[in-house]
C-alpha atoms as a PDB file:
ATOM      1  CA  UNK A   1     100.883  49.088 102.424  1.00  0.00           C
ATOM      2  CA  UNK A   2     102.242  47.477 105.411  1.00  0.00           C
ATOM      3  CA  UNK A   3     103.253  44.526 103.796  1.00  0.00           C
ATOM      4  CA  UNK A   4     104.826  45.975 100.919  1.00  0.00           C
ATOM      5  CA  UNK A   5     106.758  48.018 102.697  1.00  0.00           C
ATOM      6  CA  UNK A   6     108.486  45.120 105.085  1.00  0.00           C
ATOM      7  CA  UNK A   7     108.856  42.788 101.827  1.00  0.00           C
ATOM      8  CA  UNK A   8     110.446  45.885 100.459  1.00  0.00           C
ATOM      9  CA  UNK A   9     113.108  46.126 103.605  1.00  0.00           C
ATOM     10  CA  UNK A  10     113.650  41.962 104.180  1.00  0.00           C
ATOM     11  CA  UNK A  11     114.289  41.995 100.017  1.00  0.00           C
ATOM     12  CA  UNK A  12     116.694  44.594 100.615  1.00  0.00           C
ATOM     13  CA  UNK A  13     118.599  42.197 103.390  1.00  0.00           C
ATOM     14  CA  UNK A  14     118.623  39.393 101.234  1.00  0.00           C
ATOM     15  CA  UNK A  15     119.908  41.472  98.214  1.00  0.00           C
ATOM     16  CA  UNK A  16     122.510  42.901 100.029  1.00  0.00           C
ATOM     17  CA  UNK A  17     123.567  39.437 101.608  1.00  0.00           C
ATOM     18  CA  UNK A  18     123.694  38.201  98.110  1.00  0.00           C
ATOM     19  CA  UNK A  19     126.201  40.754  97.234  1.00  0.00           C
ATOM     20  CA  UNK A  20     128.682  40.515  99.938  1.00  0.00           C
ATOM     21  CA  UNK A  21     128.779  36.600  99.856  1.00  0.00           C
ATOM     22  CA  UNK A  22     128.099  36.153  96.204  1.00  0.00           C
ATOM     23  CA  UNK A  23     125.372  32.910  97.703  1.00  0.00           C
ATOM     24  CA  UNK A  24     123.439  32.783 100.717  1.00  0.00           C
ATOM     25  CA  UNK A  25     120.561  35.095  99.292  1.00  0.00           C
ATOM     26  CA  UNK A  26     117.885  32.545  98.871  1.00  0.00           C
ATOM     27  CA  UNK A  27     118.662  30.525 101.783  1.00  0.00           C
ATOM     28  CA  UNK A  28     118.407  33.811 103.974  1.00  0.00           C
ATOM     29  CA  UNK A  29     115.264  35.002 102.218  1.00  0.00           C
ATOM     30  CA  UNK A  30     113.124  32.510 102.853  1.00  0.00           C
ATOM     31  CA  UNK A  31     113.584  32.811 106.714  1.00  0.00           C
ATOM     32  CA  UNK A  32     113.193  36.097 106.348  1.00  0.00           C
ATOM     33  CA  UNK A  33     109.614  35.647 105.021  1.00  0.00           C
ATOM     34  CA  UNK A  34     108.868  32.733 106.954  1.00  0.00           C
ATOM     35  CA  UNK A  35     109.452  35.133 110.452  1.00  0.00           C
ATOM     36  CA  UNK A  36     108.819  38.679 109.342  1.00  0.00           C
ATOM     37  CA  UNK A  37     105.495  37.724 107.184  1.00  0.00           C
ATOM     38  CA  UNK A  38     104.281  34.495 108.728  1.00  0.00           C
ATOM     39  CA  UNK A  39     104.852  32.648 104.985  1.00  0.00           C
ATOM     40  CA  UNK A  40     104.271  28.418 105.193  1.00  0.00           C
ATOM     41  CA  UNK A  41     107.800  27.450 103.248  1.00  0.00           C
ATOM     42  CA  UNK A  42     105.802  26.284  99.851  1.00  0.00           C
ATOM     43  CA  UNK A  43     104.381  30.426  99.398  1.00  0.00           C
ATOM     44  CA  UNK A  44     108.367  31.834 100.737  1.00  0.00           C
ATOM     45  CA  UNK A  45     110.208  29.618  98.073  1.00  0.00           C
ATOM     46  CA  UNK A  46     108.777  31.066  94.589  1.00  0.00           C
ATOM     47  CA  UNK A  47     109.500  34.321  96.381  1.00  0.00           C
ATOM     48  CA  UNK A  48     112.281  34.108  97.111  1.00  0.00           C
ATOM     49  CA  UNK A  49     113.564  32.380  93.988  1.00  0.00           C
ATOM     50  CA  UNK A  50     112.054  36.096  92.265  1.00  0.00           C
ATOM     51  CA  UNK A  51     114.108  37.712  94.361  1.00  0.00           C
ATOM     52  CA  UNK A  52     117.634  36.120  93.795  1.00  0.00           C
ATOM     53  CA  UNK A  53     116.977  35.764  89.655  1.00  0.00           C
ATOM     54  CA  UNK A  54     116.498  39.443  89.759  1.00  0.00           C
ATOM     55  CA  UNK A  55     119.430  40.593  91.495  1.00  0.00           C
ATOM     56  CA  UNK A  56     121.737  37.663  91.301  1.00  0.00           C
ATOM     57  CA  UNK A  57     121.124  38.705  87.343  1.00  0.00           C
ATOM     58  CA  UNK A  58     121.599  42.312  87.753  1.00  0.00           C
ATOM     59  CA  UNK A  59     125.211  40.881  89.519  1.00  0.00           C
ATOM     60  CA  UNK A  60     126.114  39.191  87.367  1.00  0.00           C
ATOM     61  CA  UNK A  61     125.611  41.463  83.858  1.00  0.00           C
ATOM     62  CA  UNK A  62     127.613  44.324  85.842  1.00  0.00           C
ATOM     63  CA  UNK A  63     130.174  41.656  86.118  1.00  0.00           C
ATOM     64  CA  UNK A  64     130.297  40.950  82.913  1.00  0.00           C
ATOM     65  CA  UNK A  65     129.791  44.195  81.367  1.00  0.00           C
ATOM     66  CA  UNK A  66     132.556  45.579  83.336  1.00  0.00           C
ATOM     67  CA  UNK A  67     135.183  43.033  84.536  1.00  0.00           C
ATOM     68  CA  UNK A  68     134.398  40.360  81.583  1.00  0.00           C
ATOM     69  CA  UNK A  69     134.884  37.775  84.225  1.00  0.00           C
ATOM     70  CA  UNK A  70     131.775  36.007  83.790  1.00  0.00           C
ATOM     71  CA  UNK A  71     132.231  32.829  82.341  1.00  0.00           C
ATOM     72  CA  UNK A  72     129.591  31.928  80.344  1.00  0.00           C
ATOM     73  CA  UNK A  73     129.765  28.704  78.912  1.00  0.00           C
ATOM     74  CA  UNK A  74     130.739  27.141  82.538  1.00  0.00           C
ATOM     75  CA  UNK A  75     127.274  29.216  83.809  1.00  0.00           C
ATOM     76  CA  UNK A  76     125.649  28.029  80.532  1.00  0.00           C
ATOM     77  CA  UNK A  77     125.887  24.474  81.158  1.00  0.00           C
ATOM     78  CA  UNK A  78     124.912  24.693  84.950  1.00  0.00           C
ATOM     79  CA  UNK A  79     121.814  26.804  84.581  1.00  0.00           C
ATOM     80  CA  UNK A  80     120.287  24.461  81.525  1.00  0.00           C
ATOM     81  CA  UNK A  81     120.873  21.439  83.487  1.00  0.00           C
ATOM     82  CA  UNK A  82     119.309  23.084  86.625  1.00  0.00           C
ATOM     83  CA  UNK A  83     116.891  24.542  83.956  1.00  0.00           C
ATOM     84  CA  UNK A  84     115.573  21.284  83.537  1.00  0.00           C
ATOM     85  CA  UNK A  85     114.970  19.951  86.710  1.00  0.00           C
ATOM     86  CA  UNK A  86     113.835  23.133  88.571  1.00  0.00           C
ATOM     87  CA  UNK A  87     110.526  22.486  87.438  1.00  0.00           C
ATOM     88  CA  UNK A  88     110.439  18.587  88.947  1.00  0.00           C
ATOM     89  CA  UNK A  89     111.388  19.968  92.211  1.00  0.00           C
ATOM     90  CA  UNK A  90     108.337  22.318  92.066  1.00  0.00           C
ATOM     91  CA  UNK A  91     105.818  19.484  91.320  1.00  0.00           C
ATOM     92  CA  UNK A  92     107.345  17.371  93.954  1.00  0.00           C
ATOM     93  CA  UNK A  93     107.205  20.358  96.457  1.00  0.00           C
ATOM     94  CA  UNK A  94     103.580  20.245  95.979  1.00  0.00           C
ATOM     95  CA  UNK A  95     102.848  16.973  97.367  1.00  0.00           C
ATOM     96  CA  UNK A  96     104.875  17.473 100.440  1.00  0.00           C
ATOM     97  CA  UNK A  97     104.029  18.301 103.984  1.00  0.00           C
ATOM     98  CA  UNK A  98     105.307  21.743 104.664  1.00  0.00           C
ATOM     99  CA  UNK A  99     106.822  20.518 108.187  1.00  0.00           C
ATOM    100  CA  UNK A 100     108.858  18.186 105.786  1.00  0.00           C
ATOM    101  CA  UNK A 101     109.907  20.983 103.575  1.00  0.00           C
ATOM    102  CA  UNK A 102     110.521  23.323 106.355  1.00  0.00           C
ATOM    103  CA  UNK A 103     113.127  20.511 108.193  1.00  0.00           C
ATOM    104  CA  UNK A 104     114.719  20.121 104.790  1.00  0.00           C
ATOM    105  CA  UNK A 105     115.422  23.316 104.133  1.00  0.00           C
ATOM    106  CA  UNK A 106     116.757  23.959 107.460  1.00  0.00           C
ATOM    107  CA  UNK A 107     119.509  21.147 106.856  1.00  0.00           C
ATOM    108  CA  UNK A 108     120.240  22.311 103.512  1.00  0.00           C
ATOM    109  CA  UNK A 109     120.939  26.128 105.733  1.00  0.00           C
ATOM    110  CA  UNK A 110     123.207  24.158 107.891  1.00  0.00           C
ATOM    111  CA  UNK A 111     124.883  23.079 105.356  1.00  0.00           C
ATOM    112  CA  UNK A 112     125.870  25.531 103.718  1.00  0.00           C
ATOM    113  CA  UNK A 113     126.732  27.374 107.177  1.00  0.00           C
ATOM    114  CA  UNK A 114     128.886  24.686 107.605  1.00  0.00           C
ATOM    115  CA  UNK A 115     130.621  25.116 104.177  1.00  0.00           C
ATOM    116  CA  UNK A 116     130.783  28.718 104.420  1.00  0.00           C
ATOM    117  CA  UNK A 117     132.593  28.170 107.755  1.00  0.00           C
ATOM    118  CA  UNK A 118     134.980  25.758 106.421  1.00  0.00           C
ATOM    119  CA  UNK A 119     135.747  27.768 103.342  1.00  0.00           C
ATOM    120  CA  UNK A 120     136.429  30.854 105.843  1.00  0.00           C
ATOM    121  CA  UNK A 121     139.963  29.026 106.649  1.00  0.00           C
ATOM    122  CA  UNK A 122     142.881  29.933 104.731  1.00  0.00           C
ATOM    123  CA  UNK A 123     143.569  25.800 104.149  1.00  0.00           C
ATOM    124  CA  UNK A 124     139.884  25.600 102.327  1.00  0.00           C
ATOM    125  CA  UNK A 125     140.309  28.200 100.265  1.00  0.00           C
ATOM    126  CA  UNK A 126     143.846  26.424  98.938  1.00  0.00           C
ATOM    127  CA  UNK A 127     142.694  23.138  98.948  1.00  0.00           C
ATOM    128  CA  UNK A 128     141.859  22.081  95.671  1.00  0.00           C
ATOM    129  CA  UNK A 129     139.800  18.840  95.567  1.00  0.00           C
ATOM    130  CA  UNK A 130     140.886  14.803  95.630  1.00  0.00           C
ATOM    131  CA  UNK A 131     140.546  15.386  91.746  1.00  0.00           C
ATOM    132  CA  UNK A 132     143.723  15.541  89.872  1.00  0.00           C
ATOM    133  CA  UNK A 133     145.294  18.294  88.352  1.00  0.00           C
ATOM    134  CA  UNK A 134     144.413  17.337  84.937  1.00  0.00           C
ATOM    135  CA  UNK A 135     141.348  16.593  86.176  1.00  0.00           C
ATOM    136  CA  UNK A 136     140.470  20.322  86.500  1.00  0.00           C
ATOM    137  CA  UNK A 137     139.042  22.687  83.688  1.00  0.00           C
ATOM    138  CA  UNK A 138     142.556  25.229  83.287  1.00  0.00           C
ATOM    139  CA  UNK A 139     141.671  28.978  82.368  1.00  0.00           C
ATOM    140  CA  UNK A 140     143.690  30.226  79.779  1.00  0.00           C
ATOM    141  CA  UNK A 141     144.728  34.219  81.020  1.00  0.00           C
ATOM    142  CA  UNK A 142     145.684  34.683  77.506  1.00  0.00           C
ATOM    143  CA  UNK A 143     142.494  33.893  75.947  1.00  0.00           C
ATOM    144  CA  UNK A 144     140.669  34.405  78.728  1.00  0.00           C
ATOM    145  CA  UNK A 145     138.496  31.035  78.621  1.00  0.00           C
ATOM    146  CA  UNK A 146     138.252  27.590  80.015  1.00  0.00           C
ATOM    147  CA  UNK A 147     140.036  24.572  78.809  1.00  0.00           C
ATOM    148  CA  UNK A 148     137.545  21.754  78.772  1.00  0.00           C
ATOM    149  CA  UNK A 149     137.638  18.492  79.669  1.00  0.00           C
ATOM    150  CA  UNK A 150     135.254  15.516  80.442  1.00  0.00           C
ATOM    151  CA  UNK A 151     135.770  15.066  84.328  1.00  0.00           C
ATOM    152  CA  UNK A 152     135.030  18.868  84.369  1.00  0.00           C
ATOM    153  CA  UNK A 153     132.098  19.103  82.222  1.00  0.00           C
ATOM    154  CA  UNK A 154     130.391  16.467  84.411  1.00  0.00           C
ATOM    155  CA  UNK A 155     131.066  17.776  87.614  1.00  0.00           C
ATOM    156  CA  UNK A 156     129.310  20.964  86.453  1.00  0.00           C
ATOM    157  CA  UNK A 157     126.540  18.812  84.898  1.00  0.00           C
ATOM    158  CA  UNK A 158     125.972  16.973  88.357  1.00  0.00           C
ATOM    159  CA  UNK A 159     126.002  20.794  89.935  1.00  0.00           C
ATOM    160  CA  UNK A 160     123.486  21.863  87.702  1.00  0.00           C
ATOM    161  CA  UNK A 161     120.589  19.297  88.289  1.00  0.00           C
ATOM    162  CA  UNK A 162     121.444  19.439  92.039  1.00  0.00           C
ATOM    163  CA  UNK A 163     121.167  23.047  92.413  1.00  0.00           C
ATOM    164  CA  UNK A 164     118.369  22.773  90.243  1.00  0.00           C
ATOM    165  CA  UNK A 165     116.028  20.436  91.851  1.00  0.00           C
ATOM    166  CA  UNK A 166     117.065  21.856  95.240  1.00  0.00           C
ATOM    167  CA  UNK A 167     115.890  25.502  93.778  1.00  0.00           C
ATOM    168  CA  UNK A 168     112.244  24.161  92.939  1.00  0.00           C
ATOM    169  CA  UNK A 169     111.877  21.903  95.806  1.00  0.00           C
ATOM    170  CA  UNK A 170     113.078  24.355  98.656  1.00  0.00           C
ATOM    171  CA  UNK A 171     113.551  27.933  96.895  1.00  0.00           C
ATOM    172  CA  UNK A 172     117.263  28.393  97.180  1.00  0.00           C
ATOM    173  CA  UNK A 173     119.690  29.785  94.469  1.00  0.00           C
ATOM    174  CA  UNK A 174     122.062  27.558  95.407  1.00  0.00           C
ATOM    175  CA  UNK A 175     125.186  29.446  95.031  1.00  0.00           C
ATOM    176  CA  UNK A 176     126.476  26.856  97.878  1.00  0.00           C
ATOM    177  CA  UNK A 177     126.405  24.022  95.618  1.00  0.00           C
ATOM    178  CA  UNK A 178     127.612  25.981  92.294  1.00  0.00           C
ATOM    179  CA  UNK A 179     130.900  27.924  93.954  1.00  0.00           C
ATOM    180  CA  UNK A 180     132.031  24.755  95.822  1.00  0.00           C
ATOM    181  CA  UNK A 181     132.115  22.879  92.389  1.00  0.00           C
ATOM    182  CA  UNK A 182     133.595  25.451  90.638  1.00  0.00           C
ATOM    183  CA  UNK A 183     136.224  25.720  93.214  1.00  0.00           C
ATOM    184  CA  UNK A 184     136.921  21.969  93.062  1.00  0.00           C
ATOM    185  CA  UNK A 185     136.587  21.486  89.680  1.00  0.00           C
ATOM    186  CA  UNK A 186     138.394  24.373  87.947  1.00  0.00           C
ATOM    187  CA  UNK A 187     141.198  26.762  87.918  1.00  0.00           C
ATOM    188  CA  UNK A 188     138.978  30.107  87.975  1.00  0.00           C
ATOM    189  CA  UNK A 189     139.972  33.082  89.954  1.00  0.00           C
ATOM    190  CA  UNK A 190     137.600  33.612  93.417  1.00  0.00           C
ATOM    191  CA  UNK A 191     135.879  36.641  91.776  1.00  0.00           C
ATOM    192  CA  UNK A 192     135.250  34.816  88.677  1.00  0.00           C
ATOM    193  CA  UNK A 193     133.741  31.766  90.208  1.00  0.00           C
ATOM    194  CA  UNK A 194     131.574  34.154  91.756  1.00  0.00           C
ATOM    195  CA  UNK A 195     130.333  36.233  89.187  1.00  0.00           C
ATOM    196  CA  UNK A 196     129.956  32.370  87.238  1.00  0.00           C
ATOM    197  CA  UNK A 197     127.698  31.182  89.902  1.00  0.00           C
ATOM    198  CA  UNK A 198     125.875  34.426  90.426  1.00  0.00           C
ATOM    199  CA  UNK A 199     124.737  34.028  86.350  1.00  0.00           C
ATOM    200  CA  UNK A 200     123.809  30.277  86.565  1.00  0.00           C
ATOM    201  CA  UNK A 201     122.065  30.855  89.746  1.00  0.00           C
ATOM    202  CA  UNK A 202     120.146  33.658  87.919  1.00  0.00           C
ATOM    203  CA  UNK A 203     119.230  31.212  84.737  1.00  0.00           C
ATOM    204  CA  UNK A 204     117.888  28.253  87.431  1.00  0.00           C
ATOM    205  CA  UNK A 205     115.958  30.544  89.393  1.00  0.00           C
ATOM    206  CA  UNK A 206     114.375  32.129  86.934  1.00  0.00           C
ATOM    207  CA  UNK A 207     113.025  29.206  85.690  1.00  0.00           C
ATOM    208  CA  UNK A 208     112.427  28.051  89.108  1.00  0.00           C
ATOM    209  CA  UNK A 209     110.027  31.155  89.897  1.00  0.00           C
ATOM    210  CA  UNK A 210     108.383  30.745  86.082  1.00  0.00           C
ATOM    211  CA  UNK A 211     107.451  27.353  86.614  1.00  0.00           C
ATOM    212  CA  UNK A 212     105.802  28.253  90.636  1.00  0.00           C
ATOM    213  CA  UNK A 213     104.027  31.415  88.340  1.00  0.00           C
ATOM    214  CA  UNK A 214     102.560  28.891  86.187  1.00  0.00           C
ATOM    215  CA  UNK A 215     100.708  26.387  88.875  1.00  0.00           C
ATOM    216  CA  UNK A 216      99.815  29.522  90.436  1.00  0.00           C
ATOM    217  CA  UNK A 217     101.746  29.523  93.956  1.00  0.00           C
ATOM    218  CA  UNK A 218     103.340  32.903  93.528  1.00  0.00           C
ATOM    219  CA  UNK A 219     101.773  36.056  95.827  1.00  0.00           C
ATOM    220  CA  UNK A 220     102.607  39.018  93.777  1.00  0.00           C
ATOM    221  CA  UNK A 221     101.800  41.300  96.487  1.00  0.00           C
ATOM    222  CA  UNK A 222     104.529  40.128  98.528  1.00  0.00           C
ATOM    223  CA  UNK A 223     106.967  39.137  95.652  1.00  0.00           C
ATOM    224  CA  UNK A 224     107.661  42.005  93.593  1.00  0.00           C
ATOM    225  CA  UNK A 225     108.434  44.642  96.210  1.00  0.00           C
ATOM    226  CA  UNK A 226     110.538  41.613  97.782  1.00  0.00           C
ATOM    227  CA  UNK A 227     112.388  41.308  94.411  1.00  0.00           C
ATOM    228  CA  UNK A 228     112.511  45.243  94.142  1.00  0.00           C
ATOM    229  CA  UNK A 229     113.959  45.294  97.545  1.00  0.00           C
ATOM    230  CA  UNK A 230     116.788  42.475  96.611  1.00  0.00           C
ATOM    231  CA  UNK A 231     117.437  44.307  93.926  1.00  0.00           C
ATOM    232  CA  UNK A 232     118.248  47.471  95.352  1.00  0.00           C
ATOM    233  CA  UNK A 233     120.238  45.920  98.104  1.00  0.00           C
ATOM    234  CA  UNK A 234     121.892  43.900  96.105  1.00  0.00           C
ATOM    235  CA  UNK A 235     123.326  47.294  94.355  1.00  0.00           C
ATOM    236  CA  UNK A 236     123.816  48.794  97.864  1.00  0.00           C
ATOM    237  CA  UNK A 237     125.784  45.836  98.969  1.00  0.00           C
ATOM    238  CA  UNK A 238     128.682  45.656  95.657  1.00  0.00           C
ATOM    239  CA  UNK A 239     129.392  49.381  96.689  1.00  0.00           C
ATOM    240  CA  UNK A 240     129.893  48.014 100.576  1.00  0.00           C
ATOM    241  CA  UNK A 241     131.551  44.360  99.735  1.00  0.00           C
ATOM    242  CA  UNK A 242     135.087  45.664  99.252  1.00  0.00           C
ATOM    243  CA  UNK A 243     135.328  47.269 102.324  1.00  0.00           C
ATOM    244  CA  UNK A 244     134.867  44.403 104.870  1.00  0.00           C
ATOM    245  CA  UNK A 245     137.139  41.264 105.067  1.00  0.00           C
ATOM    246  CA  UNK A 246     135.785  38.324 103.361  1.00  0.00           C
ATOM    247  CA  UNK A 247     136.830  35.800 105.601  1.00  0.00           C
ATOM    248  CA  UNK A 248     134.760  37.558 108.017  1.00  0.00           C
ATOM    249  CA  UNK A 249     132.028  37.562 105.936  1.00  0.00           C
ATOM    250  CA  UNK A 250     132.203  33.593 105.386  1.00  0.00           C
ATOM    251  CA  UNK A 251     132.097  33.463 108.763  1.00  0.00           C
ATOM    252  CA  UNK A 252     129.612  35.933 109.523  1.00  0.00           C
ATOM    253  CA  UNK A 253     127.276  33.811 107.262  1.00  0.00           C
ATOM    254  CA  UNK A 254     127.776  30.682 109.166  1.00  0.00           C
ATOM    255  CA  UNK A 255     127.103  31.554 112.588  1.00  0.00           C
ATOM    256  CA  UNK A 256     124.138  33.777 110.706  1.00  0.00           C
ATOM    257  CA  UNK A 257     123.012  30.103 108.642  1.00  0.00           C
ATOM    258  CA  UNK A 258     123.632  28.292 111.820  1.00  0.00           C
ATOM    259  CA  UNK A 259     121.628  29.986 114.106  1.00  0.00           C
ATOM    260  CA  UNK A 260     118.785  30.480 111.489  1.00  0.00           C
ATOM    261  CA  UNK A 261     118.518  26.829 110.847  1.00  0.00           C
ATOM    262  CA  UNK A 262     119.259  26.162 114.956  1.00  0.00           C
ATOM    263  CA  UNK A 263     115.884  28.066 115.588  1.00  0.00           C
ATOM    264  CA  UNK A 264     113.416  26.303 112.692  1.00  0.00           C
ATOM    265  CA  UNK A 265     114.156  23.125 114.340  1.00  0.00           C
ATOM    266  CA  UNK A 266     113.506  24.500 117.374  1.00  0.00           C
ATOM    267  CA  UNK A 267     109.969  25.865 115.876  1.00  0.00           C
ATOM    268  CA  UNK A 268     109.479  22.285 114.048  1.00  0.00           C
ATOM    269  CA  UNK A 269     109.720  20.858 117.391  1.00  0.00           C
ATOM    270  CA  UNK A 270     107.717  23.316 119.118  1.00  0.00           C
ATOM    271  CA  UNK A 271     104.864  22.861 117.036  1.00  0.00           C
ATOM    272  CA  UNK A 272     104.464  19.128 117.945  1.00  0.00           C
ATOM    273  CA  UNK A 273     103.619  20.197 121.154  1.00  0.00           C
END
């Protein structure tokens, strides 16, 4: 009962992170049940993948039920590339040391610290990309749809089977990957790129915690009152994520990612001695 009930509560963080920074869930969950449940990084990943299909999915249907922002063809393509691959990071998880896995993943958390942080600034958020103009998939407010192109189709290609294999191999969503591209690589509104990511990030991790279910390395126990949790504070957060500033957020999230990821190394390093 013990257990359930702190999967329930650390869920609940990582849902609720999830909804005030639209990424980040994943890549604070697995922490979460590295430290609060004692979890080796190959048993937290599957979980926490659970955790951010279910209420990064949730997220993204109110979206789209509601605000029709949501757009689905962009998170189509992302997700079935990541689709694909999420599976081959799985396998190749399995033949890893989990020191290995655990100083990965805390570079990947740096990362995207770092990328939160820099997106925090007022400069990131206008800067476009190097890409041209034309370069960049335009939305049509009329129609309310993206104009395609080929540079932007493959830049969404390339974010799907890198956020894909990244999702099998170390358990993260990877809304850090997804919203940078979008960002770069079309002309999307903020909350739409969000509520975009959130879906494909859904689609890759679902397949990402199928394909963990299937060689057997998910604990149930531990991973359904986790998703429950994420779920629930997930819904808590959308009700809260209007209220604070979102540059403070982004930068919340950093110094939060940054510390995190300061104090596995630390552990890596500890335990070689």
């Amino acid at each position: 009962m013990e257990i359930v009930l702190i999967s329930l509560m650390l869920g609940a963080v990582t849902g609720f992170i999830l909804a005030l920074t639209g990424a980040g869930g994943a890549i604070i969950a697995i922490p979460l049940l590295i430290f609060g449940l004692n979890l080796s990084m190959t048993q937290a990943a599957p979980i926490a993948l659970l955790a951010v299909a279910l209420s990064a999915a949730v997220a993204a249907y109110l979206a789209f039920s509601n605000l029709k922002i949501v757009r689905y063809r962009a998170a189509g393509l992302i997700a079935v590339m990541g689709m694909l691959v999420a599976p081959l990071g799985i396998w190749v998880a399995q033949f890893l040391p989990d020191l290995l896995l655990t100083l990965l993943f805390s570079v990947v958390l740096a990362y995207a610290g770092w990328r939160m942080f820099q997106s925090s600034s007022q400069h990131e958020l206008l800067e476009k990309s190097v890409l041209p103009e034309s370069a960049h998939c335009q939305f049509d407010t009329v129609k309310g749809r993206l104009i395609w192109n080929e540079p932007c189709a493959k830049a969404l290609v390339l974010a799907g089977l890198s956020t894909g294999f990244l999702s099998g191999l170390l358990g993260v969503g990877g809304g850090f990957v997804i919203i940078p591209v979008l960002k770069r690589a079309t002309t999307l509104p903020m909350q739409s790129l969000v509520a975009t990511s959130l879906a494909a990030i859904a689609l890759i991790s679902t397949a990402g915690f199928l394909s963990a279910a299937f060689v057997g390395a998910m604990q149930w126990v531990i991973a359904i009152p986790f998703g429950l949790g994420a779920v629930s504070g997930m819904l808590v957060g959308r009700f809260y994520a209007g209220r604070f500033n979102e540059t403070l957020l982004q930068r919340g999230f950093a110094a939060i990612a940054g510390c995190i990821a300061f104090g596995m190394l630390v552990s890596l390093i500890m335990s070689f001695f």
